[in-house]
C-alpha atoms as a PDB file:
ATOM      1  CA  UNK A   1     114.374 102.166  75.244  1.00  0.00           C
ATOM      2  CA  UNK A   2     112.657 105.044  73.453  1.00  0.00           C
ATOM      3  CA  UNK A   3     112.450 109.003  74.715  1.00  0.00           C
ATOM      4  CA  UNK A   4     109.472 107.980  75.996  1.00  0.00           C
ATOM      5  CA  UNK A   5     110.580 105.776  78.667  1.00  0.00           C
ATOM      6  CA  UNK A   6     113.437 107.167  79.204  1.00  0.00           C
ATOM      7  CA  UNK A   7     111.179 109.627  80.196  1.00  0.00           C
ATOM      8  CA  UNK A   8     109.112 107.476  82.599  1.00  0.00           C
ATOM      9  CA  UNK A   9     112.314 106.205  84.139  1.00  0.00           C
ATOM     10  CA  UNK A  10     113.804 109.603  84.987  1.00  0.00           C
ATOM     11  CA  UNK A  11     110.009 110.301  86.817  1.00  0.00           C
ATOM     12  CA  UNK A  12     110.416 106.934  88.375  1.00  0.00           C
ATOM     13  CA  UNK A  13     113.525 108.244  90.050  1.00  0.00           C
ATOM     14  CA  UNK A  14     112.294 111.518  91.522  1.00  0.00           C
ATOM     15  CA  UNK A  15     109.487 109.481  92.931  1.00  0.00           C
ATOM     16  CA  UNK A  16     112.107 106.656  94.759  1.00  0.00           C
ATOM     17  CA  UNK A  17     113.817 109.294  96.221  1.00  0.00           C
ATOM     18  CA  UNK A  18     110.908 111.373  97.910  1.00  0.00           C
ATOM     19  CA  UNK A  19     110.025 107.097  98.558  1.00  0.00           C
ATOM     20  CA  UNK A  20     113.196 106.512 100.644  1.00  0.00           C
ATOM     21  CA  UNK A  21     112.268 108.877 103.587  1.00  0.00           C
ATOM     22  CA  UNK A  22     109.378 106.669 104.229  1.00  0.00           C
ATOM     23  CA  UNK A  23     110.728 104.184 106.327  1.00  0.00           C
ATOM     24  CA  UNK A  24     113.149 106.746 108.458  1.00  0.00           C
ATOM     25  CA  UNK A  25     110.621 109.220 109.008  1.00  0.00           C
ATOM     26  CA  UNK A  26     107.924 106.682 110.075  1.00  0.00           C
ATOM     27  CA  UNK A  27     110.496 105.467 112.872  1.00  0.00           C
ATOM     28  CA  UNK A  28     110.773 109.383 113.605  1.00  0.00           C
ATOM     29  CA  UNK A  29     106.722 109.466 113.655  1.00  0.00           C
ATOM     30  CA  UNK A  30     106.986 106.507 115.952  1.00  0.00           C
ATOM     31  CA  UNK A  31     108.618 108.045 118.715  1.00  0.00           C
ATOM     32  CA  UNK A  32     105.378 110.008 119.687  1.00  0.00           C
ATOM     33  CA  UNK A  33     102.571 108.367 117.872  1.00  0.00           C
ATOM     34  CA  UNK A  34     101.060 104.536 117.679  1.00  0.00           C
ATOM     35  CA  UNK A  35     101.376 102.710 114.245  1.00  0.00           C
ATOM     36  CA  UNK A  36      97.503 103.267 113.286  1.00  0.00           C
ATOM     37  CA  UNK A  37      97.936 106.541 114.207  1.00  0.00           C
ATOM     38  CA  UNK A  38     100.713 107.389 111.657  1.00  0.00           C
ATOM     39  CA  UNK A  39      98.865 105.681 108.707  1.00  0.00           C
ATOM     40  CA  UNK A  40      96.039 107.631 109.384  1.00  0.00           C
ATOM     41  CA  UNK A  41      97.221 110.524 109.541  1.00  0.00           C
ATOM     42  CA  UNK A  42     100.073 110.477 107.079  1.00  0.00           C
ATOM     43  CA  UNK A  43      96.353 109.803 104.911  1.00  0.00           C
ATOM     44  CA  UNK A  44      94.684 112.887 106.149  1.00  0.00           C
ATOM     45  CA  UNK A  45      98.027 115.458 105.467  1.00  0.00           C
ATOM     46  CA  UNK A  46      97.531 113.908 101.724  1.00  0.00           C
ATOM     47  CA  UNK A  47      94.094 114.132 101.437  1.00  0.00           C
ATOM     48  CA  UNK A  48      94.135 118.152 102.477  1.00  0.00           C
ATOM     49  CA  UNK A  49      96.536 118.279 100.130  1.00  0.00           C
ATOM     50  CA  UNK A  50      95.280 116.414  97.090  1.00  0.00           C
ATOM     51  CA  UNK A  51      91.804 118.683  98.227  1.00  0.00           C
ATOM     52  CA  UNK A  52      93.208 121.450  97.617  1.00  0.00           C
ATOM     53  CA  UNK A  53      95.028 120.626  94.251  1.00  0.00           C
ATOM     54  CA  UNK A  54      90.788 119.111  93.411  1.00  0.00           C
ATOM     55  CA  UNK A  55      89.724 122.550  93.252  1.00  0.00           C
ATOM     56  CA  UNK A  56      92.344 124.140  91.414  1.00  0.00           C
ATOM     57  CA  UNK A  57      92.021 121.544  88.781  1.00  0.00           C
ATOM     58  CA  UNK A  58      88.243 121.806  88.750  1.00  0.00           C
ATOM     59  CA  UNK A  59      87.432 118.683  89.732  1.00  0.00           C
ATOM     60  CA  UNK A  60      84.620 117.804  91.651  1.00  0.00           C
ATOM     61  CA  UNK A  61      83.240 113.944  91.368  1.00  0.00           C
ATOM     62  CA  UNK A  62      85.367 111.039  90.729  1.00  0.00           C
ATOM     63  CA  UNK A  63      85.387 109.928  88.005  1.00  0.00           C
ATOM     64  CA  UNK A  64      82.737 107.479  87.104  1.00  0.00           C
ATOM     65  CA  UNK A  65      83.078 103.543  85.709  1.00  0.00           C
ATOM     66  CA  UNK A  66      86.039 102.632  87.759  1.00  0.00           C
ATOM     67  CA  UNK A  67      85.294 102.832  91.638  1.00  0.00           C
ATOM     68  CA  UNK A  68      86.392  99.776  92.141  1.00  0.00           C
ATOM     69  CA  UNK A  69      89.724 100.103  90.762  1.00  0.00           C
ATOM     70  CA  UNK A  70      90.256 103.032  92.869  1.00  0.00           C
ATOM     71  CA  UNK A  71      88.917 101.108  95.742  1.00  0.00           C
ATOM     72  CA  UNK A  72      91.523  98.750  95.264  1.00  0.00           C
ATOM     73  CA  UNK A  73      93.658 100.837  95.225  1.00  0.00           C
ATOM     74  CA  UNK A  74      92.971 102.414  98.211  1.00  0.00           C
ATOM     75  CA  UNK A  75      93.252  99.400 100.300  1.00  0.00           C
ATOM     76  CA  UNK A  76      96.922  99.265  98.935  1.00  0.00           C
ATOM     77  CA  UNK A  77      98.189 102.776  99.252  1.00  0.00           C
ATOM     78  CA  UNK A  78      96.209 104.284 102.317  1.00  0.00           C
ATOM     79  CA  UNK A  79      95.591 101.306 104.419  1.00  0.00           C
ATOM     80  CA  UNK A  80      97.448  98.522 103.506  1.00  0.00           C
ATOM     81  CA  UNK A  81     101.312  99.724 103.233  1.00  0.00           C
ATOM     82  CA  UNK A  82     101.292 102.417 106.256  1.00  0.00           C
ATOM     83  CA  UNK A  83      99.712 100.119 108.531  1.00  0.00           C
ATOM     84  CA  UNK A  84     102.012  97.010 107.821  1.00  0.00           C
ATOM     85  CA  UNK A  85     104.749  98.909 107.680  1.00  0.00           C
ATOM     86  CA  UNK A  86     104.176 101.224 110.903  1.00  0.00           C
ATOM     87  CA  UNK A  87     103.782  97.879 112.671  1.00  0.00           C
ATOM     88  CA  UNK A  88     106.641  96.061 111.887  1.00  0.00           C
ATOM     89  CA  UNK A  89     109.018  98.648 112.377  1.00  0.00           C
ATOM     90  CA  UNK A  90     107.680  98.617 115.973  1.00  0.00           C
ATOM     91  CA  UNK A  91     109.061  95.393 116.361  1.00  0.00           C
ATOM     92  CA  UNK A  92     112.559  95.493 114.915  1.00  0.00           C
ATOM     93  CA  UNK A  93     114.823  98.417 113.148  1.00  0.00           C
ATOM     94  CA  UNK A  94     114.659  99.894 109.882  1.00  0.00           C
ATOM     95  CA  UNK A  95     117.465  97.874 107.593  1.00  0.00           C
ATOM     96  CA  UNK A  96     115.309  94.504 107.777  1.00  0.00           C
ATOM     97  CA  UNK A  97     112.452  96.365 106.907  1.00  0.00           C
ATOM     98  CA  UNK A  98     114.398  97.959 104.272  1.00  0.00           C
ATOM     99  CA  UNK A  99     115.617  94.749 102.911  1.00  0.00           C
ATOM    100  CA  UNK A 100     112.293  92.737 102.818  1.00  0.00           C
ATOM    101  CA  UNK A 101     110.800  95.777 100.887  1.00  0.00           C
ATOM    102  CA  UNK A 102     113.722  96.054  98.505  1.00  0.00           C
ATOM    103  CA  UNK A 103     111.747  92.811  96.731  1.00  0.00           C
ATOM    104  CA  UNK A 104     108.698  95.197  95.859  1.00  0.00           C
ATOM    105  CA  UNK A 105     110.356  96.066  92.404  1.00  0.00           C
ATOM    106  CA  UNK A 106     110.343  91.689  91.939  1.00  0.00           C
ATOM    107  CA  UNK A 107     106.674  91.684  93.238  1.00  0.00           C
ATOM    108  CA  UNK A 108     105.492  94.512  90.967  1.00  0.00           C
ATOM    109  CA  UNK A 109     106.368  93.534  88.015  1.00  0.00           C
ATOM    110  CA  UNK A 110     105.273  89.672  88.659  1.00  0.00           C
ATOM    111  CA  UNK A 111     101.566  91.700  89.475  1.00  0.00           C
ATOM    112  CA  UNK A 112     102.209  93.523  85.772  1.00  0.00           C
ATOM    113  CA  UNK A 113     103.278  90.077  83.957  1.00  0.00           C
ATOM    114  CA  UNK A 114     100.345  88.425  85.882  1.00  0.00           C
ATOM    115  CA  UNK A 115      97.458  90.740  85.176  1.00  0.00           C
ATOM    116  CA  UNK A 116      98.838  92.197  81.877  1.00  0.00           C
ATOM    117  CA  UNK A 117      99.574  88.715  80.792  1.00  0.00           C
ATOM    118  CA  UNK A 118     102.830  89.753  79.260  1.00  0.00           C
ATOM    119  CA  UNK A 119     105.286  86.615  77.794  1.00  0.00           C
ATOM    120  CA  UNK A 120     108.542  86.277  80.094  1.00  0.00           C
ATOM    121  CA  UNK A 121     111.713  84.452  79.621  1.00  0.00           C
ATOM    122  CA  UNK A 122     112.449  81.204  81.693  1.00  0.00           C
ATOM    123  CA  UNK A 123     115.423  83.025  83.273  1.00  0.00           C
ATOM    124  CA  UNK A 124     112.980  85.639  84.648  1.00  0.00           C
ATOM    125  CA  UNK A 125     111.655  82.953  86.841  1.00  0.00           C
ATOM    126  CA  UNK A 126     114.584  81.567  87.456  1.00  0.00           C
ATOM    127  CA  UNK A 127     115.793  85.321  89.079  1.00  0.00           C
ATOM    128  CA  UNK A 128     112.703  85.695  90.272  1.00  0.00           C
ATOM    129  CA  UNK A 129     113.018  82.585  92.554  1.00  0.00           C
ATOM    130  CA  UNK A 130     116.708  83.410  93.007  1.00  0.00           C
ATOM    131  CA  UNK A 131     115.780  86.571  94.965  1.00  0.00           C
ATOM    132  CA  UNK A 132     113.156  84.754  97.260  1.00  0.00           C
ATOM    133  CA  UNK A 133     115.690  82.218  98.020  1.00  0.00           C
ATOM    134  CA  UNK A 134     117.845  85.362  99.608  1.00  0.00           C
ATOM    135  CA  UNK A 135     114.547  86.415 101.038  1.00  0.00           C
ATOM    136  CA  UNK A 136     113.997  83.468 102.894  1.00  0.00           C
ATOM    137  CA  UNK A 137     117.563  82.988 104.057  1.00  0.00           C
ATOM    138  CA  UNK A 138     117.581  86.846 105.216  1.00  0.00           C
ATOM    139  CA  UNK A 139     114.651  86.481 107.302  1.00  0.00           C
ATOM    140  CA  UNK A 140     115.837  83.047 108.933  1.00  0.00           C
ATOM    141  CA  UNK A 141     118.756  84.353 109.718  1.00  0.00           C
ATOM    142  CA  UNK A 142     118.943  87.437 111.870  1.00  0.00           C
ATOM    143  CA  UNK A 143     121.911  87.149 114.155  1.00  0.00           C
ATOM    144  CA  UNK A 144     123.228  89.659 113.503  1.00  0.00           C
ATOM    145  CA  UNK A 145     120.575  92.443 114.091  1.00  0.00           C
ATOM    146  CA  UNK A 146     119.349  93.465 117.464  1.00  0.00           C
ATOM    147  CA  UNK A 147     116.414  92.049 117.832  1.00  0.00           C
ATOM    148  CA  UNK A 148     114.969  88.562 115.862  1.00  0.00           C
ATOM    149  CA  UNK A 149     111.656  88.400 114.859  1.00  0.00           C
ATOM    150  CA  UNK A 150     110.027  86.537 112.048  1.00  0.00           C
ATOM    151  CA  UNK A 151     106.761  88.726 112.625  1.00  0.00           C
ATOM    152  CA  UNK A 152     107.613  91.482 111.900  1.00  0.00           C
ATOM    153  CA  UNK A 153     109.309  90.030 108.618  1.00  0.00           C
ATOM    154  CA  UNK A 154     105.311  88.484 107.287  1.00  0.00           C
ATOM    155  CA  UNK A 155     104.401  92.293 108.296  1.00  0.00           C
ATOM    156  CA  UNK A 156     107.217  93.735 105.855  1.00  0.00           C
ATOM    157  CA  UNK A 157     106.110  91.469 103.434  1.00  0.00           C
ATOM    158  CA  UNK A 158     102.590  91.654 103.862  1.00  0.00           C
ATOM    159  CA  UNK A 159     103.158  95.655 103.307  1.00  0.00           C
ATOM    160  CA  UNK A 160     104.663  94.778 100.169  1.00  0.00           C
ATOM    161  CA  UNK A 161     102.250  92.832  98.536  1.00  0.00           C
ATOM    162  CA  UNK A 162      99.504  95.290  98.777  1.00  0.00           C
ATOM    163  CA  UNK A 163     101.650  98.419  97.977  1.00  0.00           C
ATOM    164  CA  UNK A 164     102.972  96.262  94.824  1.00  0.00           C
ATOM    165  CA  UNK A 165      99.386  95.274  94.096  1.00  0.00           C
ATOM    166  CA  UNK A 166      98.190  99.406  94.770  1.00  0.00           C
ATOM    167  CA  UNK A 167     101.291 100.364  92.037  1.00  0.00           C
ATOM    168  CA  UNK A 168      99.752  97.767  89.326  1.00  0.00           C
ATOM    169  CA  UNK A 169      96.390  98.890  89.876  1.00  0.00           C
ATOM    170  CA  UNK A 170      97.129 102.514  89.838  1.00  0.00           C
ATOM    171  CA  UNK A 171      99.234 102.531  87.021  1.00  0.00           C
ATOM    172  CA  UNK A 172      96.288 100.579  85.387  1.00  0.00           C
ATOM    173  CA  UNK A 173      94.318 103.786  86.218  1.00  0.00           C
ATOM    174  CA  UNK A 174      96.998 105.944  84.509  1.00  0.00           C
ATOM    175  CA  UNK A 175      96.271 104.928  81.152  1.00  0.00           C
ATOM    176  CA  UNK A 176      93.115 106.382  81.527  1.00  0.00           C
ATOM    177  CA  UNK A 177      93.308 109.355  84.496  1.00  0.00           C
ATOM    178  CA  UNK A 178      96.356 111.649  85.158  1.00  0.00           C
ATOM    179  CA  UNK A 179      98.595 109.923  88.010  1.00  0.00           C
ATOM    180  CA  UNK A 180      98.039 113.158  90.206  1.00  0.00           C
ATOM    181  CA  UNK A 181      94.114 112.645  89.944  1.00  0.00           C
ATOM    182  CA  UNK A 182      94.545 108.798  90.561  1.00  0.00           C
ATOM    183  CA  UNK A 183      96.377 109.292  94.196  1.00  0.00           C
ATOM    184  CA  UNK A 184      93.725 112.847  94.672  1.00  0.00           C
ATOM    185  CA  UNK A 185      90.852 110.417  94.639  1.00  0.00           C
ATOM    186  CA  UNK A 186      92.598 107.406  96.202  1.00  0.00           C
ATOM    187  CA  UNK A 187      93.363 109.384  99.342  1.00  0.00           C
ATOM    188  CA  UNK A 188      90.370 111.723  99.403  1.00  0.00           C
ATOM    189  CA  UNK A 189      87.840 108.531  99.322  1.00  0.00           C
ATOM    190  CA  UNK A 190      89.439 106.907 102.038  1.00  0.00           C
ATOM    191  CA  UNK A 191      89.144 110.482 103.873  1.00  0.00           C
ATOM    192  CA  UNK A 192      85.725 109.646 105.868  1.00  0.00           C
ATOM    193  CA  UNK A 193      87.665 106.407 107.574  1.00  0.00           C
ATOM    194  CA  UNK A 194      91.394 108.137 107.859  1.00  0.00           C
ATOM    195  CA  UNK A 195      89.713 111.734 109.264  1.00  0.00           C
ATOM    196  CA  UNK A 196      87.242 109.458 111.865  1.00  0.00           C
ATOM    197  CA  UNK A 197      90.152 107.053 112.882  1.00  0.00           C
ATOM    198  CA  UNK A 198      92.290 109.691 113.779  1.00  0.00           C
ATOM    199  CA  UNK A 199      90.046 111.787 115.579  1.00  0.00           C
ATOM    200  CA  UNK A 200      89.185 108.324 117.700  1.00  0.00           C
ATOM    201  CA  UNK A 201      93.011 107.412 117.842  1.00  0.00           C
ATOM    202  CA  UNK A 202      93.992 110.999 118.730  1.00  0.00           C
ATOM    203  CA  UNK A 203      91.327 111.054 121.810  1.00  0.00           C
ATOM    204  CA  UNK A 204      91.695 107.440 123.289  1.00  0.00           C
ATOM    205  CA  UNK A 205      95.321 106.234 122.011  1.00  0.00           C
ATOM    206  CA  UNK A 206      97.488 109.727 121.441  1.00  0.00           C
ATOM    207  CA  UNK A 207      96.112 111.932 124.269  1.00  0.00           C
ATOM    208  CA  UNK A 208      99.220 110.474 126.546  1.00  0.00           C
ATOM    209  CA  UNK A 209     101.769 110.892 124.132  1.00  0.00           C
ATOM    210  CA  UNK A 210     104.336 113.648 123.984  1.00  0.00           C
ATOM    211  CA  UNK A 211     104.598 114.836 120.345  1.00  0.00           C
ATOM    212  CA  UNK A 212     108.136 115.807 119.777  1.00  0.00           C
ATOM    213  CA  UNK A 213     109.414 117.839 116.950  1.00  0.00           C
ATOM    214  CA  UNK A 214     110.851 114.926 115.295  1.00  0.00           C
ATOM    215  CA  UNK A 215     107.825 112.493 115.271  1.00  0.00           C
ATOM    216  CA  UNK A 216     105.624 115.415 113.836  1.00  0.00           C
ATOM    217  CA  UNK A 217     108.162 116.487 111.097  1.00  0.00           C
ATOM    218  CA  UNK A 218     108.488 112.480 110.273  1.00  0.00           C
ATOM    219  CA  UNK A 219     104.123 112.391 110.172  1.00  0.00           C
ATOM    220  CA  UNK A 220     104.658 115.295 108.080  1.00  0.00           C
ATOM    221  CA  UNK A 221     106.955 113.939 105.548  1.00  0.00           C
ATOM    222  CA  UNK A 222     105.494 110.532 104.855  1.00  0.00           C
ATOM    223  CA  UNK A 223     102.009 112.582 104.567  1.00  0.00           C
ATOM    224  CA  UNK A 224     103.584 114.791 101.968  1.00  0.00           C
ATOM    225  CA  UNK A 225     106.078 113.072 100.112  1.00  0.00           C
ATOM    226  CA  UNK A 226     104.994 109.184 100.540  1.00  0.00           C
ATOM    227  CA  UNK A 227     101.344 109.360 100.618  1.00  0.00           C
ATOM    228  CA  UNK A 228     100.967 112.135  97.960  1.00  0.00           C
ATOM    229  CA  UNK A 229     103.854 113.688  96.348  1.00  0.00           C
ATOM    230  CA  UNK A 230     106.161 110.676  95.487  1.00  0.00           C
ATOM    231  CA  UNK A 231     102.809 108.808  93.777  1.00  0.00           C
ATOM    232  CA  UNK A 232     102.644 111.585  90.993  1.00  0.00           C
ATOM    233  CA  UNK A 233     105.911 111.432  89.361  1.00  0.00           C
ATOM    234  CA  UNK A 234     105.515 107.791  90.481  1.00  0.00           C
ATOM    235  CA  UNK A 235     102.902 106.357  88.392  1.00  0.00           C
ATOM    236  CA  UNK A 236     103.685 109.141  85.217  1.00  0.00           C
ATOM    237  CA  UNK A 237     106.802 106.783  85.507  1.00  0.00           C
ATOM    238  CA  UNK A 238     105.379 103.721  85.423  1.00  0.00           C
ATOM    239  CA  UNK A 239     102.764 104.731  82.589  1.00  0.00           C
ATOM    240  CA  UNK A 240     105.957 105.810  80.377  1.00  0.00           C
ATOM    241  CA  UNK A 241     108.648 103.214  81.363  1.00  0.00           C
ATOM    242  CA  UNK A 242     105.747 100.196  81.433  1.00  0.00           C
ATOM    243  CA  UNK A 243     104.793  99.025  84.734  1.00  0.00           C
ATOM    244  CA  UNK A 244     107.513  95.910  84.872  1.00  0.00           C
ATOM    245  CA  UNK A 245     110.110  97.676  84.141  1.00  0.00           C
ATOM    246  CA  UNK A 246     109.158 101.558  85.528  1.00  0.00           C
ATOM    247  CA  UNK A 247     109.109  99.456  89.271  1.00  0.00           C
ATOM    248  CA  UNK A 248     112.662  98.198  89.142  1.00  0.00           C
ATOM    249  CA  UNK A 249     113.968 101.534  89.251  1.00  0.00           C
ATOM    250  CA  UNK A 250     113.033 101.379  92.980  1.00  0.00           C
ATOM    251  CA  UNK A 251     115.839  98.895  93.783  1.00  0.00           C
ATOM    252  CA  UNK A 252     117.753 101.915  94.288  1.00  0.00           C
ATOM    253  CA  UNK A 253     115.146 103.010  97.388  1.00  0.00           C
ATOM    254  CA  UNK A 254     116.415 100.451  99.985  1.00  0.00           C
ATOM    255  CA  UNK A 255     120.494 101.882  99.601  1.00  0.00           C
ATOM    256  CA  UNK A 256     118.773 105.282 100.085  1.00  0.00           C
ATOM    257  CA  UNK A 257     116.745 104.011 102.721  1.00  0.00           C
ATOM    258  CA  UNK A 258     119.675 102.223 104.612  1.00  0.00           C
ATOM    259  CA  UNK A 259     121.771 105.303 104.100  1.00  0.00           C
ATOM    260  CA  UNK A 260     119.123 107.551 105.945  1.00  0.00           C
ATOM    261  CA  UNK A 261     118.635 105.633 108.410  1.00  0.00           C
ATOM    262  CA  UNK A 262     122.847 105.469 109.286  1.00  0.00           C
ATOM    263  CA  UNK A 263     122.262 109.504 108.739  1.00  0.00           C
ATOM    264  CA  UNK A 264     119.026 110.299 110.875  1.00  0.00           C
ATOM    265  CA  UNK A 265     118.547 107.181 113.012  1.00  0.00           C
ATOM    266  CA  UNK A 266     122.451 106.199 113.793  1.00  0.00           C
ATOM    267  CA  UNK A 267     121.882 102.532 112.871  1.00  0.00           C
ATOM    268  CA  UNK A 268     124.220 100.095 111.931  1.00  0.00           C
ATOM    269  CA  UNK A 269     124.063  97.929 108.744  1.00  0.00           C
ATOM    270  CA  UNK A 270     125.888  95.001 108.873  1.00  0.00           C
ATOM    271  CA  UNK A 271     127.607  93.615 106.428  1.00  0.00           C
ATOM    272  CA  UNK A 272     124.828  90.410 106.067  1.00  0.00           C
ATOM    273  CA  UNK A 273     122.307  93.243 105.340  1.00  0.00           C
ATOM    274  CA  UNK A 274     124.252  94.838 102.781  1.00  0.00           C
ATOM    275  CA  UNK A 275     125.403  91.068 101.126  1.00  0.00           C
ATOM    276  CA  UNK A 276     121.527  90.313 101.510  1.00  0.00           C
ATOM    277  CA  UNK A 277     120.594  93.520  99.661  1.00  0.00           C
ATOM    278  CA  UNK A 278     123.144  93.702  97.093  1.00  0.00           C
ATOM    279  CA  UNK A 279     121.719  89.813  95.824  1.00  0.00           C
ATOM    280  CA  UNK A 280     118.587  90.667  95.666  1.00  0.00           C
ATOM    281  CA  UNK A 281     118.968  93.564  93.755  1.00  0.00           C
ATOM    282  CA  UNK A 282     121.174  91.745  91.362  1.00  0.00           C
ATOM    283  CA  UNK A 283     118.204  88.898  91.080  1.00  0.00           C
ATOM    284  CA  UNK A 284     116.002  91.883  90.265  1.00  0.00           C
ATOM    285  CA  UNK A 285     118.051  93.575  87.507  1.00  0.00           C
ATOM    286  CA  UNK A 286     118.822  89.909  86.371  1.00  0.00           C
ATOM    287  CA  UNK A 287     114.971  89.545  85.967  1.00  0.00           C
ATOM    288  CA  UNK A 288     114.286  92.791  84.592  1.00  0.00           C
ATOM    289  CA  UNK A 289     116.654  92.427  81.924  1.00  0.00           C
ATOM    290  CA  UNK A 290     115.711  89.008  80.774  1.00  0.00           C
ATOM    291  CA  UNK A 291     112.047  89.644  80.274  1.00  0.00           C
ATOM    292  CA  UNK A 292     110.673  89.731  76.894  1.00  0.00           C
ATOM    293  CA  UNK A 293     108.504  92.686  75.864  1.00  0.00           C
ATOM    294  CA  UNK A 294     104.682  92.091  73.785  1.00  0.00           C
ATOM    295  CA  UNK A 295     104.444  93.771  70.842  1.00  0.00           C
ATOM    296  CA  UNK A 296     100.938  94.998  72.198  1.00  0.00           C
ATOM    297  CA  UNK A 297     100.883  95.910  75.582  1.00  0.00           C
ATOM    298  CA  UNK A 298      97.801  94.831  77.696  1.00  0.00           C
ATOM    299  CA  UNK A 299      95.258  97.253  79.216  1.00  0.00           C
ATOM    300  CA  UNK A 300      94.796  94.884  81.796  1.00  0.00           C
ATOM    301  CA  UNK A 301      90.880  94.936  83.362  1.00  0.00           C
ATOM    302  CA  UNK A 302      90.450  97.980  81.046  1.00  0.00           C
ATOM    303  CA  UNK A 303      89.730  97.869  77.390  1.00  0.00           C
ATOM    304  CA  UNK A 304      89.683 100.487  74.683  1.00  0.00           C
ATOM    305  CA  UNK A 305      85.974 100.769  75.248  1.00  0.00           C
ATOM    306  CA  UNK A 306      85.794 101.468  78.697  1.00  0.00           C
ATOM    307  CA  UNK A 307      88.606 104.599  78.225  1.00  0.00           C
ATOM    308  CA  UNK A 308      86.055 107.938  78.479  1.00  0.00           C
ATOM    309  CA  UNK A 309      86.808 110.469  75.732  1.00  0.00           C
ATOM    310  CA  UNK A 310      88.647 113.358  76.951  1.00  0.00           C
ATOM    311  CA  UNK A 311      88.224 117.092  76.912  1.00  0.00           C
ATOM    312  CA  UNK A 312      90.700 119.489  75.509  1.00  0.00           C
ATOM    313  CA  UNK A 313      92.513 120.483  78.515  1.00  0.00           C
ATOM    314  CA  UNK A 314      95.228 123.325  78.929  1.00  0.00           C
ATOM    315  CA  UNK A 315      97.688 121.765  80.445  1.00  0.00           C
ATOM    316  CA  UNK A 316     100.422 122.887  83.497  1.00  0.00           C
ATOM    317  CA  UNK A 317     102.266 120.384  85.054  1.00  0.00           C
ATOM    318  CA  UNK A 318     104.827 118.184  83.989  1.00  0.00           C
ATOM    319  CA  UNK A 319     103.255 114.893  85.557  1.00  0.00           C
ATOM    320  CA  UNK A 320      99.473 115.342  83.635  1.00  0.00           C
ATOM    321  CA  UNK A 321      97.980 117.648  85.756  1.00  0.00           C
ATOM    322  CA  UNK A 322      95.661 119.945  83.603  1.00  0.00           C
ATOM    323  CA  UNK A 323      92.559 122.218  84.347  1.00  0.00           C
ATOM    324  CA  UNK A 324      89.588 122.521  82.104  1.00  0.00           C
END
């Protein structure tokens, strides 16, 4: 790999570790607030946020010829990930959760070889399959955990199909758009549905509930750091690294994940979760490793064409972000 992605792979690793508090703090979140209620409003803490970080940069209208990229986008990052999520780890604890979404690094980069039409080795299929196999066997299998239920596996993996789908798409962006203006818009478009959700959800689901110092530092966090924060070192990585590749640095997330959650939530891995993990991360690596890089990457659904010509921008941040 060159300085450049070994660049993008360093930024992928900030962002997997500001990543892994997602899961623990939305069980924290969970204590006082419903599922819909923490993906709205992890959406509205990001979108004040990204606001505010709008108006220092200058900008004031989204940038034009791609709406429907960012809509896409959206969908992935605001809507469909925190809801999916929220709601299975209703139904069972956080180390199956953590295990189903250890494949996202797998899914990602079969999104980037898909829509980037990139050429892949035979044995990256062959790991690729390897790793649903485990999967499969995980999620029929759950003895050993507390509570069994399949649904809230298809909910785990339903949440990682549209996040892995949101970090294709949004990477796509990148080529043309800073990363930290990509998740700005993403979250402050969705802002009219988040803001009016939560106001509804706050008035005729939350006005029981009991917020407890916990559940509102855990809203806080995933607002923060997994809704906003983690996406901009996130997607500089995958824009350096390459979007295959970049993603498979977040195998690492689900140890940090499991660990938090022995740390703040006192659950017990067993060792089937830990077996389960370490094979699918070996079938990722193992696919990762065998694929074969084009000489010419793709732009995907954007051409040279469609890339707007830039201003000269002073520039100061370290992940792209630059004021006129």
């Amino acid at each position: 790999m060159n300085k450049t992605q070994i660049q993008g792979i360093g930024f992928a690793l900030f962002a997997v570790i500001l990543f892994s508090l997602s899961l623990p703090m939305t069980r924290w979140a969970l204590e006082s607030y419903s599922p819909l209620f923490t993906a709205t409003g992890r959406a509205v803490i990001a979108a004040i946020l990204a606001i505010a970080f709008l108006k220092i940069a200058g900008e004031k209208l989204l940038p034009p010829g791609h709406y429907r990229e960012f809509f896409y986008t959206m969908l992935g990052a605001v809507f469909g990930w925190p809801i999916l999520i929220a709601l299975a780890l209703m139904r069972t604890e956080t180390a199956p959760v953590a295990v189903v979404a250890s494949i996202m690094p797998l899914v990602t980069a079969i999104f980037a070889v898909i829509r980037g039409h990139e050429n892949v080795s035979r044995q990256f299929w062959i790991a690729s399959i390897l790793g649903t196999l485990i999967l499969i066997y995980f999620t029929t299998s759950r003895g050993n955990f507390n509570t069994e239920d399949l649904f809230a596996d298809l909910l785990a993996l339903g949440a990682v199909l549209a996040s892995s789908f949101c970090y294709v798409q949004g990477a796509e962006l990148t080529r043309i758009y800073p990363g930290w203006k990509v998740i700005s818009w993403v979250v402050v478009i969705a802002l009219p549905v988040t803001f009016t959700a939560s106001i509804f959800l706050w008035v005729h689901v939350e006005s029981k509930a009991v917020p407890t110092t916990q559940a509102n530092i855990g809203l806080l966090v995933i607002g923060l750091s997994s809704m906003y924060l983690g996406f901009i070192p996130w997607y500089r990585g995958l824009k350096d690294a390459g979007t295959a590749r970049g993603a498979q640095v977040q195998q690492l997330q689900v140890f940090m994940t499991l660990g938090l959650s022995v740390l703040l939530l006192d659950e017990v891995v067993p060792p089937s979760t830990l077996m389960c993990t370490v094979g699918i991360v070996a079938a990722v690596t193992w696919a990762i490793f065998s694929r074969q890089h084009p000489s010419q990457p793709s732009l995907g659904r954007f051409s040279q064409d469609s890339i707007p010509k830039l201003e000269s921008r002073r520039s100061f941040s370290v992940f792209g972000w630059s004021r006129r």
